[in-house]
PDB file of N, CA and C in Angstrom:
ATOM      1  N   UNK A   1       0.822  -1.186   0.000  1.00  0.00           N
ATOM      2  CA  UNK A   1       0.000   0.000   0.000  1.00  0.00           C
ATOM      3  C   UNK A   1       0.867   1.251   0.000  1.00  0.00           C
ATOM      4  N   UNK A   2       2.193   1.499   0.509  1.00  0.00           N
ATOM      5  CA  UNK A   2       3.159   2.447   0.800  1.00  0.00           C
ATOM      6  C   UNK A   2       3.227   2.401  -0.544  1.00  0.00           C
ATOM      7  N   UNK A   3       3.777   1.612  -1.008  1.00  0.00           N
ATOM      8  CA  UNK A   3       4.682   1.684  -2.306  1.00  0.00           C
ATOM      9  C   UNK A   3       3.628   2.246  -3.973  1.00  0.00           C
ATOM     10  N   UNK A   4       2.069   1.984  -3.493  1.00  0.00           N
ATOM     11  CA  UNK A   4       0.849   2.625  -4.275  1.00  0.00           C
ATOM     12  C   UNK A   4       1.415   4.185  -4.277  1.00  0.00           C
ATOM     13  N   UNK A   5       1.169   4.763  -2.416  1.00  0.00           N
ATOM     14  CA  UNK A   5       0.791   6.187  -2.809  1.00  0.00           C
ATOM     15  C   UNK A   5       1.664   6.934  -2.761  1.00  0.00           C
ATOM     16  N   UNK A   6       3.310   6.415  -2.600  1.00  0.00           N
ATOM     17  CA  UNK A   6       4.677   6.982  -3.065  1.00  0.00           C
ATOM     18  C   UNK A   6       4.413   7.065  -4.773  1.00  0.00           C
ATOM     19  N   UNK A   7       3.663   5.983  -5.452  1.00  0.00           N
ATOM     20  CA  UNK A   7       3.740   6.199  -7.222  1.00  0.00           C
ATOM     21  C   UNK A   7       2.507   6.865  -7.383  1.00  0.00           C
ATOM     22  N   UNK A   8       1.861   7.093  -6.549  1.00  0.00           N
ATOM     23  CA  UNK A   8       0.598   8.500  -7.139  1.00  0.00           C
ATOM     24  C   UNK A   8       1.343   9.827  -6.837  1.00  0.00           C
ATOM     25  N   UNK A   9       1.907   9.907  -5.343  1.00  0.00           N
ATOM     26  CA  UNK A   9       2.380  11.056  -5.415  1.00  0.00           C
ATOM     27  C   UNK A   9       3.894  11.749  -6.511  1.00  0.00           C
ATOM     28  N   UNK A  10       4.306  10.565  -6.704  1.00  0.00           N
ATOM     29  CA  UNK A  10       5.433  10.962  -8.018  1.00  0.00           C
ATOM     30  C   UNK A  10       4.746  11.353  -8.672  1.00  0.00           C
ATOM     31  N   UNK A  11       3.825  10.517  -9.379  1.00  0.00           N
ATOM     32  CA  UNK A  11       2.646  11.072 -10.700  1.00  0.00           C
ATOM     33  C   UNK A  11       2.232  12.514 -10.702  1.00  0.00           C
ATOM     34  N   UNK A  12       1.564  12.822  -9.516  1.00  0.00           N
ATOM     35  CA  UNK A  12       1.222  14.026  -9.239  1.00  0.00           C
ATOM     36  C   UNK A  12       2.162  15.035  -9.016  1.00  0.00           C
ATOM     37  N   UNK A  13       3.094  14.998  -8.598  1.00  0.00           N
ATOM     38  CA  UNK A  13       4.269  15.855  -8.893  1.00  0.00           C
ATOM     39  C   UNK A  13       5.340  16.056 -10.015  1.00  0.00           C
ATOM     40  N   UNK A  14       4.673  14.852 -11.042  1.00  0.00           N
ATOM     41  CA  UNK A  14       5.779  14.616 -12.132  1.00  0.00           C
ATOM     42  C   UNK A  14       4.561  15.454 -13.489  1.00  0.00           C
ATOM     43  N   UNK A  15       3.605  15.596 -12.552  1.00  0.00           N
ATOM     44  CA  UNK A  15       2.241  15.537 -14.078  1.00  0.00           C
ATOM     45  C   UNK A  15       1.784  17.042 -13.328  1.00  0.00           C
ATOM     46  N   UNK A  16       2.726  17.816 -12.658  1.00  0.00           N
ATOM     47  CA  UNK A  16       2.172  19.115 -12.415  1.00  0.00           C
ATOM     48  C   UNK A  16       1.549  20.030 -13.221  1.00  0.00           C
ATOM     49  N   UNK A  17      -0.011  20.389 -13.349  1.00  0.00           N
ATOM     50  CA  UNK A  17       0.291  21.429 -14.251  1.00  0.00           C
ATOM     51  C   UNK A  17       0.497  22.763 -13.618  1.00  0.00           C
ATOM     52  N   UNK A  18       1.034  23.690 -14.797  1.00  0.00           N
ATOM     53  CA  UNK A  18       1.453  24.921 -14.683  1.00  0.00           C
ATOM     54  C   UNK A  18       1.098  26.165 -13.723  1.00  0.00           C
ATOM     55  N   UNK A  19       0.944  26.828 -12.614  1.00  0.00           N
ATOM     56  CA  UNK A  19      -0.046  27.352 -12.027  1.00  0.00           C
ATOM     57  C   UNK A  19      -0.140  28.949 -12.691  1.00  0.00           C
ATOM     58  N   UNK A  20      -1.580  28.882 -12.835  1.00  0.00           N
ATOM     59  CA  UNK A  20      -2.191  30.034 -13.701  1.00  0.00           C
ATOM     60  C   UNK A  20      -1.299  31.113 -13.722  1.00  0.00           C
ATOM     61  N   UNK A  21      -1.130  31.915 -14.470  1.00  0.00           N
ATOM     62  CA  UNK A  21      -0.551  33.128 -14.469  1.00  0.00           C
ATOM     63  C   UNK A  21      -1.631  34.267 -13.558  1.00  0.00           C
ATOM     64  N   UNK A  22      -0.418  35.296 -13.001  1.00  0.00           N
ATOM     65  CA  UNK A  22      -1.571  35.865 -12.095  1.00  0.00           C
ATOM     66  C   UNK A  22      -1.449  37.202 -12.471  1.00  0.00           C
ATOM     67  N   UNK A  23      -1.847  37.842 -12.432  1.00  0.00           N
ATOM     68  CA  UNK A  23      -2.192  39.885 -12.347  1.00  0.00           C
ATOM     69  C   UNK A  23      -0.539  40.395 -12.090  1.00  0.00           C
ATOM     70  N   UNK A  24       0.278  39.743 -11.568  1.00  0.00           N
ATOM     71  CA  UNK A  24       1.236  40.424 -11.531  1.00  0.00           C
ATOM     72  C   UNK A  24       2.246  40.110 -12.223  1.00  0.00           C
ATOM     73  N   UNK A  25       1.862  38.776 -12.550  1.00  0.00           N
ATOM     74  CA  UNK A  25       2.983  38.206 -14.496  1.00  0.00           C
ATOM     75  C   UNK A  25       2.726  39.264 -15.284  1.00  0.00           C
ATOM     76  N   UNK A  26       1.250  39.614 -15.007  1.00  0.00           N
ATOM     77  CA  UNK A  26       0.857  40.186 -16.654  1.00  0.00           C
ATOM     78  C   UNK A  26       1.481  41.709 -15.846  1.00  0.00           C
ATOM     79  N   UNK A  27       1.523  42.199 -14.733  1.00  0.00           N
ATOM     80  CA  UNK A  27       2.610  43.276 -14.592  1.00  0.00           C
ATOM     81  C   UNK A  27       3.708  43.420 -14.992  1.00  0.00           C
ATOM     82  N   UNK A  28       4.643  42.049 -15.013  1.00  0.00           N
ATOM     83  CA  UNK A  28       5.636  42.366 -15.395  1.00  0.00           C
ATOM     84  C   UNK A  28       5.710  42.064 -16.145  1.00  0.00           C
ATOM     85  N   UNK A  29       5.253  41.354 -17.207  1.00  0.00           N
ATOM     86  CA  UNK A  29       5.154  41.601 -18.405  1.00  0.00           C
ATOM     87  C   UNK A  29       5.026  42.860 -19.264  1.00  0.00           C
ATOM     88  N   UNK A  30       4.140  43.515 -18.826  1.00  0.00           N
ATOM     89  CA  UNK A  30       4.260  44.892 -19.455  1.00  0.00           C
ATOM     90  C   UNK A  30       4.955  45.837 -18.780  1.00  0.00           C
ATOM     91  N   UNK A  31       6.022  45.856 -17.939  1.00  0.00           N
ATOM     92  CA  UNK A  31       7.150  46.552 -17.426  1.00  0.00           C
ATOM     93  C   UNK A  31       8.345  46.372 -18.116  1.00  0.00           C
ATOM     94  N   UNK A  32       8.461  45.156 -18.517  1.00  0.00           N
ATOM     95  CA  UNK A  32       9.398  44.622 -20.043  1.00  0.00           C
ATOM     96  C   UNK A  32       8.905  44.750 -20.782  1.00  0.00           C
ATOM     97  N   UNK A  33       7.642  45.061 -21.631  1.00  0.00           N
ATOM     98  CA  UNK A  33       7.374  45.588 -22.861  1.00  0.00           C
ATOM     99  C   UNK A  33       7.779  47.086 -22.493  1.00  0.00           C
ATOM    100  N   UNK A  34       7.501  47.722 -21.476  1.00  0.00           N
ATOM    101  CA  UNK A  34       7.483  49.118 -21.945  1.00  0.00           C
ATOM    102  C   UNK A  34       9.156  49.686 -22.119  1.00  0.00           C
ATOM    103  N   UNK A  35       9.736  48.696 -20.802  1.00  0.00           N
ATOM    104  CA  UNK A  35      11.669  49.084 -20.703  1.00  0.00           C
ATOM    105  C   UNK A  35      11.935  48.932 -22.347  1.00  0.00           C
ATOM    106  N   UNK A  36      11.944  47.403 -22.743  1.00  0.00           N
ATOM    107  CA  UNK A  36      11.878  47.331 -24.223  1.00  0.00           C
ATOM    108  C   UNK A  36      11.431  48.742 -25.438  1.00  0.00           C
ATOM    109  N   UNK A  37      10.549  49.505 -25.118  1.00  0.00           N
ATOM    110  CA  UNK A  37       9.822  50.094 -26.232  1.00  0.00           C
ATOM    111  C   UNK A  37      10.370  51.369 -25.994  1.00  0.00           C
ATOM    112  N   UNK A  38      11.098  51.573 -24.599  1.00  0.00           N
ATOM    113  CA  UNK A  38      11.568  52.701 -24.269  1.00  0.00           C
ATOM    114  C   UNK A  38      13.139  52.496 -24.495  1.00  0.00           C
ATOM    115  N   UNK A  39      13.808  51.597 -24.819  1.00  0.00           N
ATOM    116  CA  UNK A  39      15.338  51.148 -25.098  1.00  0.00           C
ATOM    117  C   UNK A  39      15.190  51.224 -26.652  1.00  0.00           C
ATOM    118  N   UNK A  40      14.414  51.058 -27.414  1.00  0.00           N
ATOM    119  CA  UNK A  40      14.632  51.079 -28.765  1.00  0.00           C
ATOM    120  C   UNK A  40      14.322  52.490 -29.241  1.00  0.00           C
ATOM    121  N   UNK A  41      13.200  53.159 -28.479  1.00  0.00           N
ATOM    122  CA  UNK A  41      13.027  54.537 -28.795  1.00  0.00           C
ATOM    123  C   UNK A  41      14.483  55.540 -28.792  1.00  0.00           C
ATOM    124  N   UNK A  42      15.269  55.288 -27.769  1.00  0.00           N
ATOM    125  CA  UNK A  42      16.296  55.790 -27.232  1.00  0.00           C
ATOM    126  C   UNK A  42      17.033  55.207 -28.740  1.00  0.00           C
ATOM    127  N   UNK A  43      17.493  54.256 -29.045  1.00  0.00           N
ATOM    128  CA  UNK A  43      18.357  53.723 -30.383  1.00  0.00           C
ATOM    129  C   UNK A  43      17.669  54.611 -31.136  1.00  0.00           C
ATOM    130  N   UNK A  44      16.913  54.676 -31.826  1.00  0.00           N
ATOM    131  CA  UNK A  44      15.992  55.254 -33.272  1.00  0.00           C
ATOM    132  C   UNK A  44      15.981  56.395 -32.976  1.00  0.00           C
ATOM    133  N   UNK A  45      15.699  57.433 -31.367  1.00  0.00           N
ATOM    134  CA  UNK A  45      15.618  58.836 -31.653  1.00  0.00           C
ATOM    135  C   UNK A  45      16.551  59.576 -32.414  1.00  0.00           C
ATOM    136  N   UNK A  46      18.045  59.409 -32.245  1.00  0.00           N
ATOM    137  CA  UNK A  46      19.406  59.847 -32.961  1.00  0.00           C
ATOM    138  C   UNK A  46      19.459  59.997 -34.110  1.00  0.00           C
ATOM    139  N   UNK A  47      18.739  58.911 -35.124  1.00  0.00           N
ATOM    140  CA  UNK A  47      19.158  58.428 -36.320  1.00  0.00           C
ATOM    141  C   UNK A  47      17.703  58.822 -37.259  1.00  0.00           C
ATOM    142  N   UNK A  48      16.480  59.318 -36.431  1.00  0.00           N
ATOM    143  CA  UNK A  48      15.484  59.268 -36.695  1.00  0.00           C
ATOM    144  C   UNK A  48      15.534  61.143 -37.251  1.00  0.00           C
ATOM    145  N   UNK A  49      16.024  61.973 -36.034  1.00  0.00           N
ATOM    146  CA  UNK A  49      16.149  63.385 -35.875  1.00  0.00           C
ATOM    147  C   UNK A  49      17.401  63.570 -36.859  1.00  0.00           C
ATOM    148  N   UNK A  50      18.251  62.752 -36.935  1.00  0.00           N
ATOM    149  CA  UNK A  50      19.382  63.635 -38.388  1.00  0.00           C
ATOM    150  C   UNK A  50      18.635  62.795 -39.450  1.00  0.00           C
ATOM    151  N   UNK A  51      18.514  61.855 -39.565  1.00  0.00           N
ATOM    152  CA  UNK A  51      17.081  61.742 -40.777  1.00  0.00           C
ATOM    153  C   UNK A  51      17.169  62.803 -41.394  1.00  0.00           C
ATOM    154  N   UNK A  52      15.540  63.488 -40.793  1.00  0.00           N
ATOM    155  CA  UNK A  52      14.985  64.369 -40.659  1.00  0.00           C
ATOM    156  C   UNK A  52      15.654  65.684 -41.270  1.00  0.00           C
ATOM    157  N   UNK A  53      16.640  65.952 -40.333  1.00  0.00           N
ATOM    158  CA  UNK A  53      17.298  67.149 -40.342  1.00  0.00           C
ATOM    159  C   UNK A  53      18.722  67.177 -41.879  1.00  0.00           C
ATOM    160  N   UNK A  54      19.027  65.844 -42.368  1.00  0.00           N
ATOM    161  CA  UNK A  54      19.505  65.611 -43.141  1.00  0.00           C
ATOM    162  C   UNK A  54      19.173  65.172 -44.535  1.00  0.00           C
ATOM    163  N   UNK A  55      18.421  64.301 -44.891  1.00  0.00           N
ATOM    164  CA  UNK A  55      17.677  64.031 -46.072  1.00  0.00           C
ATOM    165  C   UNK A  55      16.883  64.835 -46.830  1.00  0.00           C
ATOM    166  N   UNK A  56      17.099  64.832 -48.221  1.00  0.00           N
ATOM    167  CA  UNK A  56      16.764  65.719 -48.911  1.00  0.00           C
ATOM    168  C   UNK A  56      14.883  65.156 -48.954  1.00  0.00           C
ATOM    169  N   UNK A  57      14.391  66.765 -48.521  1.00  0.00           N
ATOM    170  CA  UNK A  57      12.716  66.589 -48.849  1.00  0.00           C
ATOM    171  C   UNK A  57      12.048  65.806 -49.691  1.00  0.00           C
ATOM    172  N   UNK A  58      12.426  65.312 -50.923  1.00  0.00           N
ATOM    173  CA  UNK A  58      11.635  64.251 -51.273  1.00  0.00           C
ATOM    174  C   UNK A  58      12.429  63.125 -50.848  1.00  0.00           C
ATOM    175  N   UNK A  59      13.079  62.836 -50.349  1.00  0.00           N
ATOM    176  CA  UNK A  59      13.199  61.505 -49.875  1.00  0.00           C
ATOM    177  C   UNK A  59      12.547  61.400 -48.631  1.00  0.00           C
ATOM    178  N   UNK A  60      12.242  62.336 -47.684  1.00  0.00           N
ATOM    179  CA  UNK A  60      11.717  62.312 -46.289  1.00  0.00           C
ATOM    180  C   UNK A  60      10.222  61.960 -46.446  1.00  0.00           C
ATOM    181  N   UNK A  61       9.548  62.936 -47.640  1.00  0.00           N
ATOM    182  CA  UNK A  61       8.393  62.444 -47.864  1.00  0.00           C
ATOM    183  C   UNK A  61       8.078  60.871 -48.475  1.00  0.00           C
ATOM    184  N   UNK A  62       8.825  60.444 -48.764  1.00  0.00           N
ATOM    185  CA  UNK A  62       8.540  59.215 -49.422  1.00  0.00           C
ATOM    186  C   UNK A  62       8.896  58.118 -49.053  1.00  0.00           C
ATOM    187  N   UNK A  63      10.119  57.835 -48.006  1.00  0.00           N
ATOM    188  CA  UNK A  63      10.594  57.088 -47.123  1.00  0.00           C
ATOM    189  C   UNK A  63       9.797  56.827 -45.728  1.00  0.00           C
ATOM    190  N   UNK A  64      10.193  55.661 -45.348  1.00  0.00           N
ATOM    191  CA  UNK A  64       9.724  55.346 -43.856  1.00  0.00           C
ATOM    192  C   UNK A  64      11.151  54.700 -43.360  1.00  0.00           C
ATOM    193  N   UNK A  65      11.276  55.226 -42.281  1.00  0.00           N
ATOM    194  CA  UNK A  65      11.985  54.885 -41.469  1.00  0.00           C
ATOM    195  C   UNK A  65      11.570  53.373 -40.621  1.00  0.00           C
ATOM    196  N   UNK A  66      12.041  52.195 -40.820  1.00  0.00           N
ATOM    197  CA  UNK A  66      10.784  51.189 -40.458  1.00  0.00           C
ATOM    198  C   UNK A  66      11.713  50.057 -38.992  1.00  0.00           C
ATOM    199  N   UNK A  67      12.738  50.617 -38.889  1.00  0.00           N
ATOM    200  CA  UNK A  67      14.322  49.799 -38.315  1.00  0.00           C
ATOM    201  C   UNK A  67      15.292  50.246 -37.843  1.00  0.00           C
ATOM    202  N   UNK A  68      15.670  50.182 -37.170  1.00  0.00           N
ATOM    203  CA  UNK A  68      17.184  50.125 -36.437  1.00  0.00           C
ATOM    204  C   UNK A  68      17.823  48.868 -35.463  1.00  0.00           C
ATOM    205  N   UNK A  69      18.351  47.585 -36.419  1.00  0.00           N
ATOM    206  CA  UNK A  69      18.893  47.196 -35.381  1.00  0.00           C
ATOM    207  C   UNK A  69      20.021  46.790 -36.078  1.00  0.00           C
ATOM    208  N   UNK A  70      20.786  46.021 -35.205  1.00  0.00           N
ATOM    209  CA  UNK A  70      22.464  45.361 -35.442  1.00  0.00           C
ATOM    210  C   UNK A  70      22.921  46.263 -36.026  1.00  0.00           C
ATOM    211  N   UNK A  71      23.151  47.602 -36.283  1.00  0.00           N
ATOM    212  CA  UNK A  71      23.542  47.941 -36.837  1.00  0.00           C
ATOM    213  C   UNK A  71      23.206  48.816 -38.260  1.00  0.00           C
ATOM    214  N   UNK A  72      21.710  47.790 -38.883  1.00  0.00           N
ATOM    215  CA  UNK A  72      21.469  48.231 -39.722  1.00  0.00           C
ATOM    216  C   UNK A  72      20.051  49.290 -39.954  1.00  0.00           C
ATOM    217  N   UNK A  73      19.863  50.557 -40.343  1.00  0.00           N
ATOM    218  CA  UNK A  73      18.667  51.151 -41.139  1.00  0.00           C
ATOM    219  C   UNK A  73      18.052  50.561 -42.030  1.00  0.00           C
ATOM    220  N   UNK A  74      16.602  50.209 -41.720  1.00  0.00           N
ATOM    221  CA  UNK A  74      15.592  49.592 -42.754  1.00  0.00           C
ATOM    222  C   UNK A  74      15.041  50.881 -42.975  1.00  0.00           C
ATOM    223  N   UNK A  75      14.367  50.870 -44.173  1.00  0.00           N
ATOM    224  CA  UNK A  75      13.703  52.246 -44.849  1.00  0.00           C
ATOM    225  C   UNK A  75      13.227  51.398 -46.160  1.00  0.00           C
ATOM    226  N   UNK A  76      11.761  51.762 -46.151  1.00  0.00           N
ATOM    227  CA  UNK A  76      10.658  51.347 -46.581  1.00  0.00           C
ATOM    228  C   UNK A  76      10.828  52.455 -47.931  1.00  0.00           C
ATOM    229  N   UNK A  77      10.550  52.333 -49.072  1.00  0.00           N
ATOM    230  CA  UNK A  77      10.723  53.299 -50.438  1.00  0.00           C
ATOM    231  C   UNK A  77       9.375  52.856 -51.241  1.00  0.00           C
ATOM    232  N   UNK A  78       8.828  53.380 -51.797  1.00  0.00           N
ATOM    233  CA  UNK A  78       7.413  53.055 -52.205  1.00  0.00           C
ATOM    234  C   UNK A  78       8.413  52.988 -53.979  1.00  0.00           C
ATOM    235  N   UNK A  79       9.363  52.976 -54.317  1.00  0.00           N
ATOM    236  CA  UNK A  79       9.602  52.154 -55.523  1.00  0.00           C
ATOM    237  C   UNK A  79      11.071  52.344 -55.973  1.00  0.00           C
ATOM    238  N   UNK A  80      11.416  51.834 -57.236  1.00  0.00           N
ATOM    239  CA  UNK A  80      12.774  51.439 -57.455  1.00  0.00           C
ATOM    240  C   UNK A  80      13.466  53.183 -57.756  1.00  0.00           C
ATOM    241  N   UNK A  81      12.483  53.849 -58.683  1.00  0.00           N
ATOM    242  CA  UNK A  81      13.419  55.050 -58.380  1.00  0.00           C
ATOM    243  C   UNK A  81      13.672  56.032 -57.762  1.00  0.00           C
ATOM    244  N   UNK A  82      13.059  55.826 -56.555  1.00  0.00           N
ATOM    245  CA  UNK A  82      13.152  56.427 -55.239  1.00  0.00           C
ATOM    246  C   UNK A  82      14.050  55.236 -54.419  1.00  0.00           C
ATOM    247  N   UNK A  83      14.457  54.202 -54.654  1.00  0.00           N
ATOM    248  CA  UNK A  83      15.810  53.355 -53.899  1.00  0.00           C
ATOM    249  C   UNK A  83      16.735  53.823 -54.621  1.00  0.00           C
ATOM    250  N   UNK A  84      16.735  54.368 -56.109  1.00  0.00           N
ATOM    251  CA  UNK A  84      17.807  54.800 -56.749  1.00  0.00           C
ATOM    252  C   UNK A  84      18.284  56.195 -56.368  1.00  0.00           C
ATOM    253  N   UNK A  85      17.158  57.139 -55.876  1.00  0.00           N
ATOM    254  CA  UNK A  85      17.209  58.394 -55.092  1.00  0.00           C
ATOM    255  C   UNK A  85      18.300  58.504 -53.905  1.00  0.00           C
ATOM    256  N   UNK A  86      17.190  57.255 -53.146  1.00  0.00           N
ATOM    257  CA  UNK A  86      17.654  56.744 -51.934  1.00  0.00           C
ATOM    258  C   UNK A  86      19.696  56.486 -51.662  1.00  0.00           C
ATOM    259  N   UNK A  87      19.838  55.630 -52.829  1.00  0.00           N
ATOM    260  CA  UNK A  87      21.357  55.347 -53.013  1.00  0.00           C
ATOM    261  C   UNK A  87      21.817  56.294 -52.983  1.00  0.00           C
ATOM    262  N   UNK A  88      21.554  57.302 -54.556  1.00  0.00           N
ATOM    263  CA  UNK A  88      22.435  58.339 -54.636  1.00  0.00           C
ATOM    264  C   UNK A  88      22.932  59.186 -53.324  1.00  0.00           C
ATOM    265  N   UNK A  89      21.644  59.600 -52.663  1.00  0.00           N
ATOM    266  CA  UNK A  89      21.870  60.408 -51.694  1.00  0.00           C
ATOM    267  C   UNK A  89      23.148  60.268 -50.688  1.00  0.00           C
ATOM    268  N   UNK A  90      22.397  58.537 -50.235  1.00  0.00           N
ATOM    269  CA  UNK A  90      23.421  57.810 -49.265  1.00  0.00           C
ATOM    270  C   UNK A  90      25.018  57.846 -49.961  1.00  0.00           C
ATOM    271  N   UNK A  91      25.376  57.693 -51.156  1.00  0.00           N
ATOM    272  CA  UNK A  91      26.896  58.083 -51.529  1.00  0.00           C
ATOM    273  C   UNK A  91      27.476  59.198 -51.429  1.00  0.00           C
ATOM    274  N   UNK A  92      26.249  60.610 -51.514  1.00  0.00           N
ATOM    275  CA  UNK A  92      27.059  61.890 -51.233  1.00  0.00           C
ATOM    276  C   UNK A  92      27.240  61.884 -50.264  1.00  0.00           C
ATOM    277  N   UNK A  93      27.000  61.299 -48.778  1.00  0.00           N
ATOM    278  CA  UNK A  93      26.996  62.043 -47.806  1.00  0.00           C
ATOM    279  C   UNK A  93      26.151  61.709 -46.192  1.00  0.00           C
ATOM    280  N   UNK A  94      25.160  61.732 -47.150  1.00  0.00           N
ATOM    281  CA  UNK A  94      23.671  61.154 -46.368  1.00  0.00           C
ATOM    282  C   UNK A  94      24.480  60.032 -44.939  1.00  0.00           C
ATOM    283  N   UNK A  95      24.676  58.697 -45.880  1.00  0.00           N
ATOM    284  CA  UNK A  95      25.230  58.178 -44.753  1.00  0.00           C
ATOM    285  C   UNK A  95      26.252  58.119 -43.709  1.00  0.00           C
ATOM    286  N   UNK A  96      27.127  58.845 -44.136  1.00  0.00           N
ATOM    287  CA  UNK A  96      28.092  59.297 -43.076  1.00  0.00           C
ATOM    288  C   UNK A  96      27.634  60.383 -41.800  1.00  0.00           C
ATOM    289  N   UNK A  97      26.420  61.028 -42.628  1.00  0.00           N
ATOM    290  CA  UNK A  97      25.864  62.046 -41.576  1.00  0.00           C
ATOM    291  C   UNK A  97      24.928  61.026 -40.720  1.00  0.00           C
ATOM    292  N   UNK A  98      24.676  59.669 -41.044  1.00  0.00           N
ATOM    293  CA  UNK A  98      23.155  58.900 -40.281  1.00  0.00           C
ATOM    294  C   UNK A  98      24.394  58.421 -39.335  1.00  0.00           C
ATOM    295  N   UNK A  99      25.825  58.062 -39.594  1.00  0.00           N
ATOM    296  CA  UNK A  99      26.540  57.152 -39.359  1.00  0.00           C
ATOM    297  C   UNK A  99      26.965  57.939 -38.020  1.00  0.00           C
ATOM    298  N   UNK A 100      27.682  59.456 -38.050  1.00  0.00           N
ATOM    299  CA  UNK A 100      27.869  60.562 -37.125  1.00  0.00           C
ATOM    300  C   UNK A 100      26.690  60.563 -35.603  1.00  0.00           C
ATOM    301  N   UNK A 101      25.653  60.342 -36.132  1.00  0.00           N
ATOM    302  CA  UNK A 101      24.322  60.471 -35.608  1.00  0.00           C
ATOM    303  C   UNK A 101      23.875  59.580 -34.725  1.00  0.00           C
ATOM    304  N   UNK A 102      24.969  58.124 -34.885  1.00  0.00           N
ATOM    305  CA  UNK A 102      24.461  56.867 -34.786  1.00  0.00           C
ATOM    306  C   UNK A 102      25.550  56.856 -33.252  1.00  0.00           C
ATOM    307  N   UNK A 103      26.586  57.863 -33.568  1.00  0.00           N
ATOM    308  CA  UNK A 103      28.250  57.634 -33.084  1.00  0.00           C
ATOM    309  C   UNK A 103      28.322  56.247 -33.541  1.00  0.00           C
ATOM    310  N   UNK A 104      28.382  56.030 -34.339  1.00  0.00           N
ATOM    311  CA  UNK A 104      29.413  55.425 -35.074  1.00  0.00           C
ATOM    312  C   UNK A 104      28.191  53.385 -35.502  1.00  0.00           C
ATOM    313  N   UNK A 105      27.297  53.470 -34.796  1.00  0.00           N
ATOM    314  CA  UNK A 105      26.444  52.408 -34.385  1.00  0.00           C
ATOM    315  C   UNK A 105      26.211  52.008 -35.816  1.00  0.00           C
ATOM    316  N   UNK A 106      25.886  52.972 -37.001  1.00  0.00           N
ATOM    317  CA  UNK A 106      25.323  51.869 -38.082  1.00  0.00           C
ATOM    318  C   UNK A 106      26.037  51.581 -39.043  1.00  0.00           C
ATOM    319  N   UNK A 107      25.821  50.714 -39.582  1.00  0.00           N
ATOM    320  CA  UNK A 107      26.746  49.800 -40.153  1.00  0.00           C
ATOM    321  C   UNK A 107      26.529  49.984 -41.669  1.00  0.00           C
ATOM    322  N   UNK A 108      25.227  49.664 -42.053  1.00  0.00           N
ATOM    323  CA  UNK A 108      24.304  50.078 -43.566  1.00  0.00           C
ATOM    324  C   UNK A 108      23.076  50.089 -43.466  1.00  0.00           C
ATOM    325  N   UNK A 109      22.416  51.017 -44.293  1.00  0.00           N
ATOM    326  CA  UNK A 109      21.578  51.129 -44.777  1.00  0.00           C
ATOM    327  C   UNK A 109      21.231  50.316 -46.052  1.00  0.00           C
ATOM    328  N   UNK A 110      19.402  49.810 -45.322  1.00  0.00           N
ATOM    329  CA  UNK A 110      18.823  48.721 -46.021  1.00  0.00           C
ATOM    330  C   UNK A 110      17.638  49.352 -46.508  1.00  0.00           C
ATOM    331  N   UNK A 111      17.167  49.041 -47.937  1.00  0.00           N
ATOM    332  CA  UNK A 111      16.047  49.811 -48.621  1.00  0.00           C
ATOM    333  C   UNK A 111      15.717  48.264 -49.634  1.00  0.00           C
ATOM    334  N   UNK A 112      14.053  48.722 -48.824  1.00  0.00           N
ATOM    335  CA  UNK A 112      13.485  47.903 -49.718  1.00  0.00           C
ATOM    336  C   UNK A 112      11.967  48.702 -50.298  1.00  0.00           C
ATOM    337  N   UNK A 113      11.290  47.590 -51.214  1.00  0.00           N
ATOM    338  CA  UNK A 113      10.303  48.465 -51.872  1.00  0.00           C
ATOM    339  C   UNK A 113       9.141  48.189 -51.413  1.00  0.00           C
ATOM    340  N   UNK A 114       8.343  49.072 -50.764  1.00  0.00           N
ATOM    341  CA  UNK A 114       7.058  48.689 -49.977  1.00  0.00           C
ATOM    342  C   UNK A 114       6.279  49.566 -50.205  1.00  0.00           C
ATOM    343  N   UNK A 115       4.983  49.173 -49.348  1.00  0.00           N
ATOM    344  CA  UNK A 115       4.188  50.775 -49.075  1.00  0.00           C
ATOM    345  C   UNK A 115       4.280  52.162 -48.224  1.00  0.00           C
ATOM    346  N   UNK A 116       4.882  53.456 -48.800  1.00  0.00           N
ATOM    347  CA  UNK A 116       5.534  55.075 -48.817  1.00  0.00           C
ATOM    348  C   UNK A 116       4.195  54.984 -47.277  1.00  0.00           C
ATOM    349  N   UNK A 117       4.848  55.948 -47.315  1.00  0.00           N
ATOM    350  CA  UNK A 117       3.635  56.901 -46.127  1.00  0.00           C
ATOM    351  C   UNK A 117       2.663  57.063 -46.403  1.00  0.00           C
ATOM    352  N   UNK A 118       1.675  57.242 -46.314  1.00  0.00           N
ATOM    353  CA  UNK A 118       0.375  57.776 -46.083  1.00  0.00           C
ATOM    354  C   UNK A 118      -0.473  56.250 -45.915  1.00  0.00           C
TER     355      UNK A 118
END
């Protein structure tokens, strides 16, 4: 009879389920979403504001800024000759000023062809 409810109680401790998540998981859960959303804001503000302050007006209008990580700028171009815009720019200059902006953080700029702003 010992040796029964030593193998139920293994069972029952081996077949635990999970105990519910409670009100304060889902706290900290969204205390790491927000540290998170507030650590990437901090990366992108730099690179977002010489953007801005650097890129020639039709590229600002027509670009999205959509990325910043490892290193690299994603930017969304609503078509091929606005990535060809896009290039030119980045060879005069453009990127060394995103690169200044970045202190030194990005690596390249990535352009692909999607849907522009609005």
């Amino acid at each position: 009879m010992h040796d029964a409810e030593q193998r139920m109680r293994d069972f029952e401790r081996w077949h635990r389920r999970p105990t519910p998540r409670s009100e304060t998981s889902a706290g900290a859960d969204f205390d790491a979403l927000r540290r998170t959303m507030r650590d990437a804001a901090k990366r992108f503000a730099g690179i977002a504001e010489a953007w801005e302050a650097s890129a020639p007006i039709e590229l600002r209008d027509q670009c999205v800024l959509t990325g910043f990580a490892a290193g690299v700028l994603t930017v969304v171009v609503p078509s091929a000759s606005v990535t060809y815009a896009l290039d030119r720019a980045l060879r005069e200059g453009l990127e060394t000023t995103l690169r200044e902006a970045t202190g030194g953080k990005l690596v390249r700029v990535r352009s692909r062809v999607g849907a522009g702003p609005g």
